[in-house]
N, C-alpha and C. Protein backbone atom coordinates (compact mmCIF):
# COMPACT_ATOMS: atom_id res chain seq x y z
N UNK A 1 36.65 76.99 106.03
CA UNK A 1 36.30 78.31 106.52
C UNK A 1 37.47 79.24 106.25
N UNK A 2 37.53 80.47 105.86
CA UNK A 2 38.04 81.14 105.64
C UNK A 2 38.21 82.56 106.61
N UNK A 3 39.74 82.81 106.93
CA UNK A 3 39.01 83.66 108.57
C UNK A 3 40.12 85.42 107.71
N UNK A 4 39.94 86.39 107.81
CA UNK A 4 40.47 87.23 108.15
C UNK A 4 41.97 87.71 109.16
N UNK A 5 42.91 88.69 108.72
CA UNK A 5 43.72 88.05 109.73
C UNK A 5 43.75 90.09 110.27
N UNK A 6 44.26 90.56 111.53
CA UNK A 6 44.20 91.91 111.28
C UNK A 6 45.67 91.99 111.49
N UNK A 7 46.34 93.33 110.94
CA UNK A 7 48.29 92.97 110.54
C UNK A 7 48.20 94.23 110.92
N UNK A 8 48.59 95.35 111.89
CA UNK A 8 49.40 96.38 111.81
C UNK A 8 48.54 97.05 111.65
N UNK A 9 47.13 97.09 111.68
CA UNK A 9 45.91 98.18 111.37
C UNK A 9 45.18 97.90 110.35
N UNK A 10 45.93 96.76 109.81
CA UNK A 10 45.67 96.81 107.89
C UNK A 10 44.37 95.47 107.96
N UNK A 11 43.68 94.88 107.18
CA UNK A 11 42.69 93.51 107.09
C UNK A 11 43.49 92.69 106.48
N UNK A 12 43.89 91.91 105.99
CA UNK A 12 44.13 90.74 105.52
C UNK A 12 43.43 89.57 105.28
N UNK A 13 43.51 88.86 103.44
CA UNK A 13 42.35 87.82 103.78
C UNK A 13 41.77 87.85 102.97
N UNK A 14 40.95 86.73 102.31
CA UNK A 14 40.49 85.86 103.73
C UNK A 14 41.97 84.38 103.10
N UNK A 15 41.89 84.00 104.65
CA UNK A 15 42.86 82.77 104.73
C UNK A 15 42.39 81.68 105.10
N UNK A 16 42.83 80.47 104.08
CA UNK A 16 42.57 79.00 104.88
C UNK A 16 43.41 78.88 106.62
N UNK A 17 42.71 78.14 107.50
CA UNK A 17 43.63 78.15 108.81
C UNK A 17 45.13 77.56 107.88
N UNK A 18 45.68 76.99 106.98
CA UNK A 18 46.75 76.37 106.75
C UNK A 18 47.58 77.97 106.60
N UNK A 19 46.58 78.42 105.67
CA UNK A 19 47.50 79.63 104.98
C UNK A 19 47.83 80.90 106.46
N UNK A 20 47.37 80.77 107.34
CA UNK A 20 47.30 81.53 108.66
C UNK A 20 48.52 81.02 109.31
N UNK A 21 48.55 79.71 109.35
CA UNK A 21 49.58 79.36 109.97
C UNK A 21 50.87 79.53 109.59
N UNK A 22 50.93 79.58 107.52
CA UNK A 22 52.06 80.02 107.30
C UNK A 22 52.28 81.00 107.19
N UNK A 23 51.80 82.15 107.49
CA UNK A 23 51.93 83.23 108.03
C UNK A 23 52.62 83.47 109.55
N UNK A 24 52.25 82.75 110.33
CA UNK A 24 52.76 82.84 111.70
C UNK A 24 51.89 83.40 112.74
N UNK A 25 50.77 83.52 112.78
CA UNK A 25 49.89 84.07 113.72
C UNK A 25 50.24 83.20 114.88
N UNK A 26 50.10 84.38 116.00
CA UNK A 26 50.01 83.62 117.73
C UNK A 26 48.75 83.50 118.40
N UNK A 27 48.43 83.24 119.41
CA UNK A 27 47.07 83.44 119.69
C UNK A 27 46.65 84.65 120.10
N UNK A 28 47.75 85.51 120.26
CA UNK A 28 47.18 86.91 119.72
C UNK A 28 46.39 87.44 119.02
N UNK A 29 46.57 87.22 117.79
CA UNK A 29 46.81 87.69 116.33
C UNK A 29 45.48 87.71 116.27
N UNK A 30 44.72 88.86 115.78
CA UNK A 30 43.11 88.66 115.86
C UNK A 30 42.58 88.44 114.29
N UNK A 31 41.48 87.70 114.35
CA UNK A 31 40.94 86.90 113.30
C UNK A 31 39.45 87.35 113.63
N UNK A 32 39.03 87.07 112.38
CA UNK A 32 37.28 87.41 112.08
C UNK A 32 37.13 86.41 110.93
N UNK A 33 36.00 85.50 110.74
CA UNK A 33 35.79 84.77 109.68
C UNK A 33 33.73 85.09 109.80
N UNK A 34 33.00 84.39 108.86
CA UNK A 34 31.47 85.52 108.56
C UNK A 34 31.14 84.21 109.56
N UNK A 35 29.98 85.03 110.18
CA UNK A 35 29.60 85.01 111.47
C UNK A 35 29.98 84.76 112.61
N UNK A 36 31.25 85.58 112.72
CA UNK A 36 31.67 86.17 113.98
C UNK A 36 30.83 87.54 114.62
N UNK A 37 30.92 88.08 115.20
CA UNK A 37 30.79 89.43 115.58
C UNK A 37 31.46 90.30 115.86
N UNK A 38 32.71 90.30 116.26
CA UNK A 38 33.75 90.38 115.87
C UNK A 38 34.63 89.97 116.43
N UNK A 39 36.07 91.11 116.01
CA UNK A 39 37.29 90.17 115.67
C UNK A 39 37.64 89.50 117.08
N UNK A 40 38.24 88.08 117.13
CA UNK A 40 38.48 87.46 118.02
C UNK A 40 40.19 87.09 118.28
N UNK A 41 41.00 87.05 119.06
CA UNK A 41 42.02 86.25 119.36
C UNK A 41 42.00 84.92 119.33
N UNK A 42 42.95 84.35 117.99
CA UNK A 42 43.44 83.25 117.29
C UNK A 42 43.25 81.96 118.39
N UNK A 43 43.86 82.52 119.52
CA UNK A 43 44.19 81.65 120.32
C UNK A 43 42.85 81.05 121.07
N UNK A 44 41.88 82.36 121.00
CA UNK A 44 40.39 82.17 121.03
C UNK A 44 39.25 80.84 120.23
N UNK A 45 39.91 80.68 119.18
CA UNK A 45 38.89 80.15 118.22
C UNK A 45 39.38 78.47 118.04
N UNK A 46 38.67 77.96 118.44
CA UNK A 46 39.31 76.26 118.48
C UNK A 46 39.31 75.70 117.19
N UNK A 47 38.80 75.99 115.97
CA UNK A 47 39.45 75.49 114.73
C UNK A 47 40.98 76.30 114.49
N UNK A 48 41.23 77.27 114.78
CA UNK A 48 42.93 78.08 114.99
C UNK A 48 43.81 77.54 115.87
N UNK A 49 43.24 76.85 117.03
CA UNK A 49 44.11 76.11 118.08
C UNK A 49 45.21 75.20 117.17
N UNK A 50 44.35 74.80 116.59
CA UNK A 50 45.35 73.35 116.06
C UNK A 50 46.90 73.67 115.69
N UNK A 51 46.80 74.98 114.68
CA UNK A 51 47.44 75.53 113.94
C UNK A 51 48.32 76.59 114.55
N UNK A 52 48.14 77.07 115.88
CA UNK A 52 48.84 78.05 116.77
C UNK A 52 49.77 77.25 117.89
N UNK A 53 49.30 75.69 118.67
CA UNK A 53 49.58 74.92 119.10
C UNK A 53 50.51 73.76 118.53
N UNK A 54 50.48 73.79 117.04
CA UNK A 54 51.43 73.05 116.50
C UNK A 54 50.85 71.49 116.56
N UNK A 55 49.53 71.64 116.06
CA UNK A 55 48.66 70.45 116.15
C UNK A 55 48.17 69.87 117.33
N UNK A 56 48.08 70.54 118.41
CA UNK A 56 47.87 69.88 119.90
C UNK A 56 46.35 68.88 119.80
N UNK A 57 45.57 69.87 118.66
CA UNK A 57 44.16 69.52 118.61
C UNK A 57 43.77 69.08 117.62
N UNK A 58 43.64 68.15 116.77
CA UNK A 58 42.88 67.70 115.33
C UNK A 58 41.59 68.68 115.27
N UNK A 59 41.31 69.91 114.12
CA UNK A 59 40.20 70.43 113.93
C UNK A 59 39.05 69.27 113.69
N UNK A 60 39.05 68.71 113.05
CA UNK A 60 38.06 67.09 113.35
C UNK A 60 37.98 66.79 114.62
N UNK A 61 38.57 66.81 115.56
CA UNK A 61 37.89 66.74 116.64
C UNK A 61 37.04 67.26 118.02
N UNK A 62 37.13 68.78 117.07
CA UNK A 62 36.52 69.54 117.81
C UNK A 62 35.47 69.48 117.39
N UNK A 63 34.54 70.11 118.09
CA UNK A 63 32.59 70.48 118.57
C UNK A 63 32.27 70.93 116.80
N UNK A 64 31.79 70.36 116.11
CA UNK A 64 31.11 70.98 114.88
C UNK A 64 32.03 71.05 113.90
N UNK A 65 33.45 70.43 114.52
CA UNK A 65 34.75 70.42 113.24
C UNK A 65 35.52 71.85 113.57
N UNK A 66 35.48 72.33 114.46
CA UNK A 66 35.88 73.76 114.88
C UNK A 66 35.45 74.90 114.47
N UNK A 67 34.20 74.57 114.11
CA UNK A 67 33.26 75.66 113.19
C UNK A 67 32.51 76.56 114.39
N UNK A 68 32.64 75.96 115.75
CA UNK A 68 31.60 77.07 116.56
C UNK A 68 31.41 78.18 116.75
N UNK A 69 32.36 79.03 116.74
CA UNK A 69 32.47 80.44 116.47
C UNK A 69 31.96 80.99 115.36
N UNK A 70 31.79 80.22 114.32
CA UNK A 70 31.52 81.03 113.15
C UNK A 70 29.80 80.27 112.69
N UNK A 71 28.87 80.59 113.22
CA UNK A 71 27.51 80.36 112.89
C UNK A 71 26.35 81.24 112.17
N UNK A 72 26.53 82.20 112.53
CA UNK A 72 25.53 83.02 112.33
C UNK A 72 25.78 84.15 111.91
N UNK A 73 25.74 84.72 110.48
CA UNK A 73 26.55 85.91 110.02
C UNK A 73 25.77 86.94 110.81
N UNK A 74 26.99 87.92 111.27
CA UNK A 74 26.39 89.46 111.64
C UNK A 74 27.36 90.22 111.59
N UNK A 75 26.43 91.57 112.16
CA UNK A 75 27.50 92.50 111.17
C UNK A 75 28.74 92.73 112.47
N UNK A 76 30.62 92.32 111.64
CA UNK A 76 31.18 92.36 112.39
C UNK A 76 31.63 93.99 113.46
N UNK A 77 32.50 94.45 114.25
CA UNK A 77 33.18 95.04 114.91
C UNK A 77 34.30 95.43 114.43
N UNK A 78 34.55 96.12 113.74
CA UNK A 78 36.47 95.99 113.45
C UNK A 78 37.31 96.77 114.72
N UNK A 79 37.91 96.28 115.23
CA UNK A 79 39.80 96.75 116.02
C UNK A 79 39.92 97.80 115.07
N UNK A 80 39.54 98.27 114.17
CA UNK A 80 40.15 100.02 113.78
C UNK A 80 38.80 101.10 113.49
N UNK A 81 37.88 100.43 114.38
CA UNK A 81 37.03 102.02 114.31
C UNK A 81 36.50 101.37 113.16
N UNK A 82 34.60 101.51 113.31
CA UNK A 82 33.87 101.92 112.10
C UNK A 82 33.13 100.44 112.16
N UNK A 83 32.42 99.64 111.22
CA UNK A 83 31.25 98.63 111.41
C UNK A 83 32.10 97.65 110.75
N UNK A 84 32.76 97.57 109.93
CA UNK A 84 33.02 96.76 108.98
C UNK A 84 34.81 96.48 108.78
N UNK A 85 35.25 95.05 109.26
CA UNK A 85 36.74 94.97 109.12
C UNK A 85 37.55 95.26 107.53
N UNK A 86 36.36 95.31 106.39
CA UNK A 86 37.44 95.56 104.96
C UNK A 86 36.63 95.99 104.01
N UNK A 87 36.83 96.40 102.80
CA UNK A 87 36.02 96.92 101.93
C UNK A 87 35.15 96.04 101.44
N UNK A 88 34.82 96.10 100.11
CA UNK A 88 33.86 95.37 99.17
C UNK A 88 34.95 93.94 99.11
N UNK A 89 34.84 92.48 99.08
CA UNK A 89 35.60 91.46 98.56
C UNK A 89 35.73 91.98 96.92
N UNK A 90 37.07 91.65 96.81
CA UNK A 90 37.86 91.58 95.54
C UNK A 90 36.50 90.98 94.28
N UNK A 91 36.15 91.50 93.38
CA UNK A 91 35.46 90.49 92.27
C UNK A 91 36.26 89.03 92.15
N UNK A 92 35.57 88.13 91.71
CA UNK A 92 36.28 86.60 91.16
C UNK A 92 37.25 86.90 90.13
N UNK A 93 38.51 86.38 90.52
CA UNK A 93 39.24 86.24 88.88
C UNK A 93 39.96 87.28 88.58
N UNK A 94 40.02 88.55 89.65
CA UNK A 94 40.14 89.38 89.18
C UNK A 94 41.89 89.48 88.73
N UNK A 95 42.14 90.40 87.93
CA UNK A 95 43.49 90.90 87.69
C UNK A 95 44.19 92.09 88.27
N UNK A 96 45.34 92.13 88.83
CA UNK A 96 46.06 93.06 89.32
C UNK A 96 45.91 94.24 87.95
N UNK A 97 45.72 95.57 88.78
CA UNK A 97 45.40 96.39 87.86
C UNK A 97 47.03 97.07 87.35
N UNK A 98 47.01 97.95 86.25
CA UNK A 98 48.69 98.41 86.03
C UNK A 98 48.88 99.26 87.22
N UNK A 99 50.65 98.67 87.00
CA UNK A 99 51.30 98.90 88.54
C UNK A 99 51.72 100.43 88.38
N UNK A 100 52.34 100.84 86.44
CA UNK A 100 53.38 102.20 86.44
C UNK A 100 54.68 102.25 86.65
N UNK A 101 55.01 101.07 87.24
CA UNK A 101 56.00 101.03 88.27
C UNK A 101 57.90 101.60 86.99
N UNK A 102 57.90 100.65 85.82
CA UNK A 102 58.77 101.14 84.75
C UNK A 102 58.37 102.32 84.22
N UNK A 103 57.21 102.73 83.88
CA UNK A 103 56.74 104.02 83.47
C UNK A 103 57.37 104.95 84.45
N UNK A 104 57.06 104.66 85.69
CA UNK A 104 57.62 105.53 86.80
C UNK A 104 58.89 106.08 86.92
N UNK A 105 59.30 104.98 86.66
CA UNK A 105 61.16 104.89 87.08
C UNK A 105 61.76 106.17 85.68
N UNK A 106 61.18 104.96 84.40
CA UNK A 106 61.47 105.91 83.14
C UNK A 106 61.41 107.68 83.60
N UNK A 107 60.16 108.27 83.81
CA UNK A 107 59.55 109.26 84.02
C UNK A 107 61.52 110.04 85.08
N UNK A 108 60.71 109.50 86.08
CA UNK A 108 61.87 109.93 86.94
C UNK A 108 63.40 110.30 86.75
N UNK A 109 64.00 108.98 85.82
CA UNK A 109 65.11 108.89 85.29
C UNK A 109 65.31 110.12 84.82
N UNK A 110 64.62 110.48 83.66
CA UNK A 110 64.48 111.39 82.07
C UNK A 110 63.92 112.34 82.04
N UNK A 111 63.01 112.77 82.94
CA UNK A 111 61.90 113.79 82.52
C UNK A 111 61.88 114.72 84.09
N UNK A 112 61.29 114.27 84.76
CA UNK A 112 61.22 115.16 85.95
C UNK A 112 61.08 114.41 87.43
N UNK A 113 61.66 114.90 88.28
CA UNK A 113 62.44 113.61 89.29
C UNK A 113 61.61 113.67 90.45
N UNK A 114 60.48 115.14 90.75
CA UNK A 114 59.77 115.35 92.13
C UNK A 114 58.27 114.23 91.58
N UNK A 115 57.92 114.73 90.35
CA UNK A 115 56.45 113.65 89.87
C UNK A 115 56.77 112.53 89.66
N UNK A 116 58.11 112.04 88.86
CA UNK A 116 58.49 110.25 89.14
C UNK A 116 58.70 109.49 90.13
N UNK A 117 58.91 110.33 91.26
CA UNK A 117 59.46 109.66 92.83
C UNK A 117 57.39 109.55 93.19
N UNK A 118 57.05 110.58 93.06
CA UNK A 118 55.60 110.29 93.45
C UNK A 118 54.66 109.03 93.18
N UNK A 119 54.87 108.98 91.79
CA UNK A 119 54.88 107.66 90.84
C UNK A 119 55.40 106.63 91.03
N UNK A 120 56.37 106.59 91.58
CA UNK A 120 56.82 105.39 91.90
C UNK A 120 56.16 104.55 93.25
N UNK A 121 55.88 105.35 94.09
CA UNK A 121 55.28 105.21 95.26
C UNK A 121 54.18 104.78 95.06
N UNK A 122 53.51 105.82 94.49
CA UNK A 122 52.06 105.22 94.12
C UNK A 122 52.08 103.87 93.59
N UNK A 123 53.09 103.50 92.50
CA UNK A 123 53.25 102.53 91.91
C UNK A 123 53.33 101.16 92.43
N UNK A 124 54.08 101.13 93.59
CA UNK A 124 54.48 100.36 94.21
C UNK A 124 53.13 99.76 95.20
N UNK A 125 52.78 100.90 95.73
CA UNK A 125 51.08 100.55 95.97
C UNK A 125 50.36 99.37 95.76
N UNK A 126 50.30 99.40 94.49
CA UNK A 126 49.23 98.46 93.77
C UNK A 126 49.20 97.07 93.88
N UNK A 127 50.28 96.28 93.65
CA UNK A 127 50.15 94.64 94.29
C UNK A 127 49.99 94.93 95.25
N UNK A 128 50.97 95.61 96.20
CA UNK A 128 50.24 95.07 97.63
C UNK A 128 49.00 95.18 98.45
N UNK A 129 48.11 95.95 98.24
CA UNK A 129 46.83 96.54 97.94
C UNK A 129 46.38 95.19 97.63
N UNK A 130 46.29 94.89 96.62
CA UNK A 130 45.64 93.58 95.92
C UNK A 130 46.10 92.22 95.85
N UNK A 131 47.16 92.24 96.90
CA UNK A 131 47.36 90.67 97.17
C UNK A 131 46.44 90.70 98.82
N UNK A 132 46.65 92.45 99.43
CA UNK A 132 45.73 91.88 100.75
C UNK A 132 44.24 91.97 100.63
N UNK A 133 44.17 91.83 98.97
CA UNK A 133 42.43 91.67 98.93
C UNK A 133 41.76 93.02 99.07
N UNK A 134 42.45 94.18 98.71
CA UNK A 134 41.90 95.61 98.57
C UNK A 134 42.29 95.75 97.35
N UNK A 135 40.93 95.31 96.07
CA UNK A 135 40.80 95.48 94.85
C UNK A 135 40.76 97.36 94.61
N UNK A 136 39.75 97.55 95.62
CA UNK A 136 39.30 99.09 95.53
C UNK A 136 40.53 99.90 95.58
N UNK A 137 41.47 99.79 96.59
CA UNK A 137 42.59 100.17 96.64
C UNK A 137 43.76 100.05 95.75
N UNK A 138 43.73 98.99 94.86
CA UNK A 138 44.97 99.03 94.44
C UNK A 138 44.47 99.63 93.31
N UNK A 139 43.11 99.90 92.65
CA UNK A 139 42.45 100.27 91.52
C UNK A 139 42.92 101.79 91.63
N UNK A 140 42.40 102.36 93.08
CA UNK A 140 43.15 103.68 93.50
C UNK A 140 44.40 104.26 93.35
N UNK A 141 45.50 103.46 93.46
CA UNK A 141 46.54 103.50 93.31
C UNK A 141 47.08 103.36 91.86
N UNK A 142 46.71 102.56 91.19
CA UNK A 142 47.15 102.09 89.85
C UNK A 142 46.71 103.56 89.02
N UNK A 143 45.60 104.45 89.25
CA UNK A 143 45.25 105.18 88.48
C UNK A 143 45.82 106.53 89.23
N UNK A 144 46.29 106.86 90.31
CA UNK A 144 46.95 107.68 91.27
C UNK A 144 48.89 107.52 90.20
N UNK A 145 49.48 106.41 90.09
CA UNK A 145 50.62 106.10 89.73
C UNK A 145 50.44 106.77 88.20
N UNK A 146 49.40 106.22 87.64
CA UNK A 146 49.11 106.45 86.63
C UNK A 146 49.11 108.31 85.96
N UNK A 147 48.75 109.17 86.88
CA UNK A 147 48.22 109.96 87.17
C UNK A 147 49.85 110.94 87.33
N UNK A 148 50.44 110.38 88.30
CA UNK A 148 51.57 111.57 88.59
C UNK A 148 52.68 110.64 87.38
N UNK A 149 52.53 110.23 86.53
CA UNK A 149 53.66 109.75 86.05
C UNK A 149 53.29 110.29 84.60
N UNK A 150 52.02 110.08 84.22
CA UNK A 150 51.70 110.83 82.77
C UNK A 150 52.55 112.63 83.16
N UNK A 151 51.54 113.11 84.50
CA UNK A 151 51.92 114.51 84.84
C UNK A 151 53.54 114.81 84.37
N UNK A 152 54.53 113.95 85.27
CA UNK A 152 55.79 114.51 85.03
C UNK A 152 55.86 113.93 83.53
N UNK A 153 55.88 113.05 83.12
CA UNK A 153 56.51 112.97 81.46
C UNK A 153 55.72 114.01 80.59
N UNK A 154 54.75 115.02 80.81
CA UNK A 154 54.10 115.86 79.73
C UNK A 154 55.06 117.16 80.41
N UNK A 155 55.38 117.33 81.35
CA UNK A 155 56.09 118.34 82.32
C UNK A 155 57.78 118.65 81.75
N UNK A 156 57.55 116.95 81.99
CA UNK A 156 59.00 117.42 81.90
C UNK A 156 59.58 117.19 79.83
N UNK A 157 58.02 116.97 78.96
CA UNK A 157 58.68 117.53 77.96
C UNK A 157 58.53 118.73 77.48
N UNK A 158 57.22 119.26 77.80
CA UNK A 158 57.04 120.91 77.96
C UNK A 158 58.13 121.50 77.93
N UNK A 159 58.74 121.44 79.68
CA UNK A 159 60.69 122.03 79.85
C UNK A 159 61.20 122.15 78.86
N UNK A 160 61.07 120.10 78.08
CA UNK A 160 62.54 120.23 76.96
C UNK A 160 62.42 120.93 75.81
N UNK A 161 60.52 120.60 75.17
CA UNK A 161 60.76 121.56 73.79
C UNK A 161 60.71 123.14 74.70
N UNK A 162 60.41 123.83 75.49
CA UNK A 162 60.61 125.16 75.90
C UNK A 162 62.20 125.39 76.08
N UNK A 163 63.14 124.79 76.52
CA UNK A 163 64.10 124.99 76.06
C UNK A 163 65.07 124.79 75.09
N UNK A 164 64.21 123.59 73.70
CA UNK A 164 64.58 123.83 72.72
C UNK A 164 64.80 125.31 72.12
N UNK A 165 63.23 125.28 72.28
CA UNK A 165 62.65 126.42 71.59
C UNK A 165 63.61 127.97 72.42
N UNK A 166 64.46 127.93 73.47
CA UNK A 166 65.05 129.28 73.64
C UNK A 166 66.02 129.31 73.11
N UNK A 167 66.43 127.74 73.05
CA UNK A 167 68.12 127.96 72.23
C UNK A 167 67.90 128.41 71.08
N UNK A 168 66.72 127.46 70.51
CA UNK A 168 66.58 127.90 68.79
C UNK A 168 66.59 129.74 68.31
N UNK A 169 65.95 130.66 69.62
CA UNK A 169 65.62 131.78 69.27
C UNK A 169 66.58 132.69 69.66
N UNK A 170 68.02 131.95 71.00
CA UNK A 170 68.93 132.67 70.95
C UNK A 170 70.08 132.57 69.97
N UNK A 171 69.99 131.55 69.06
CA UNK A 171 70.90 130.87 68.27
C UNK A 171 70.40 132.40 66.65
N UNK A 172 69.19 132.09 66.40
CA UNK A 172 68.74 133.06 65.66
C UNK A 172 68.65 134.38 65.89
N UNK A 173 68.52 135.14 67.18
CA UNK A 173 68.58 136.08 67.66
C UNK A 173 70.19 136.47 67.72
N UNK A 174 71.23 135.74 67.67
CA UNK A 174 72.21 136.52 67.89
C UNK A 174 73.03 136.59 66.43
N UNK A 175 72.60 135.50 65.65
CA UNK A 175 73.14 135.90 63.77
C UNK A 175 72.70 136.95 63.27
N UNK A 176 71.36 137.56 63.78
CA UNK A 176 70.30 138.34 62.81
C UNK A 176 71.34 139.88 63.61
């Protein structure tokens, strides 16, 4: 079973209970896996016991393998407002979309420093977006990074040939 974890406002997920545990959840830590209703406290759900308790409980030996909580899909509750704890699941297989992140820096370095700092941000965005399983999001971001980093490198060569182009005409303007 695979449960949801909620972090700071954010969804997380989905996680094996192993991968939950190496994370560090307490029985705080609220969890949703499909057919919950919603999100529940860790410490709540007796296949999570095992793993919050430090093995007190073999999930094998609980009622159904520790599956009881999770029977009957419906539509969950999310802890941040609204019907649904996360977007669309990630497609299978998918690939981290471009990050920008050297484009960014480049941009910033060389060209213009208020649209590369923007870029970079945005940039930075994107794995993490899509390691917590917000494909939609980091797709957002990757084309957002994408977006202010083309901006400043066309910006900031505009500037340079425009101030080629004044030297060239004060250089000629003052022989003639």
């Amino acid at each position: 079973m695979k449960y949801y974890l909620a972090n700071n406002g954010q969804q997380e997920g989905p996680f094996t209970p192993e991968e939950l545990a190496s994370r560090g959840i307490t029985p705080s830590s609220l969890v949703w896996c499909e057919g919950m209703t919603e999100w529940t406290q860790a410490g709540q759900v007796p296949e999570l016991s095992a793993y919050i308790l430090g093995g007190a409980q073999a999930p094998s030996t609980l009622p159904n393998g520790g599956f009881a909580n999770c029977q009957q899909p419906q539509q969950p509750q999310s802890p941040f407002g609204g019907q649904t704890p996360f977007a669309a699941p990630q497609p299978e297989n998918a690939v981290c979309p471009k990050t920008w992140l050297v484009e960014s820096i480049l941009v910033t370095l060389f060209c213009c420093l208020p649209f590369g700092i923007v870029g970079i941000i945005k940039a930075s965005q994107v794995e993490s977006q899509f390691r917590i399983g917000n494909y939609a999001g980091a797709q957002q971001s990757s084309a957002d990074a994408g977006k202010w980093t083309k901006l400043g490198f066309f910006i900031g060569l505009g500037v340079s040939l425009l101030y080629i182009l004044l030297v060239i005409v004060g250089v000629v303007g003052k022989s003639l």
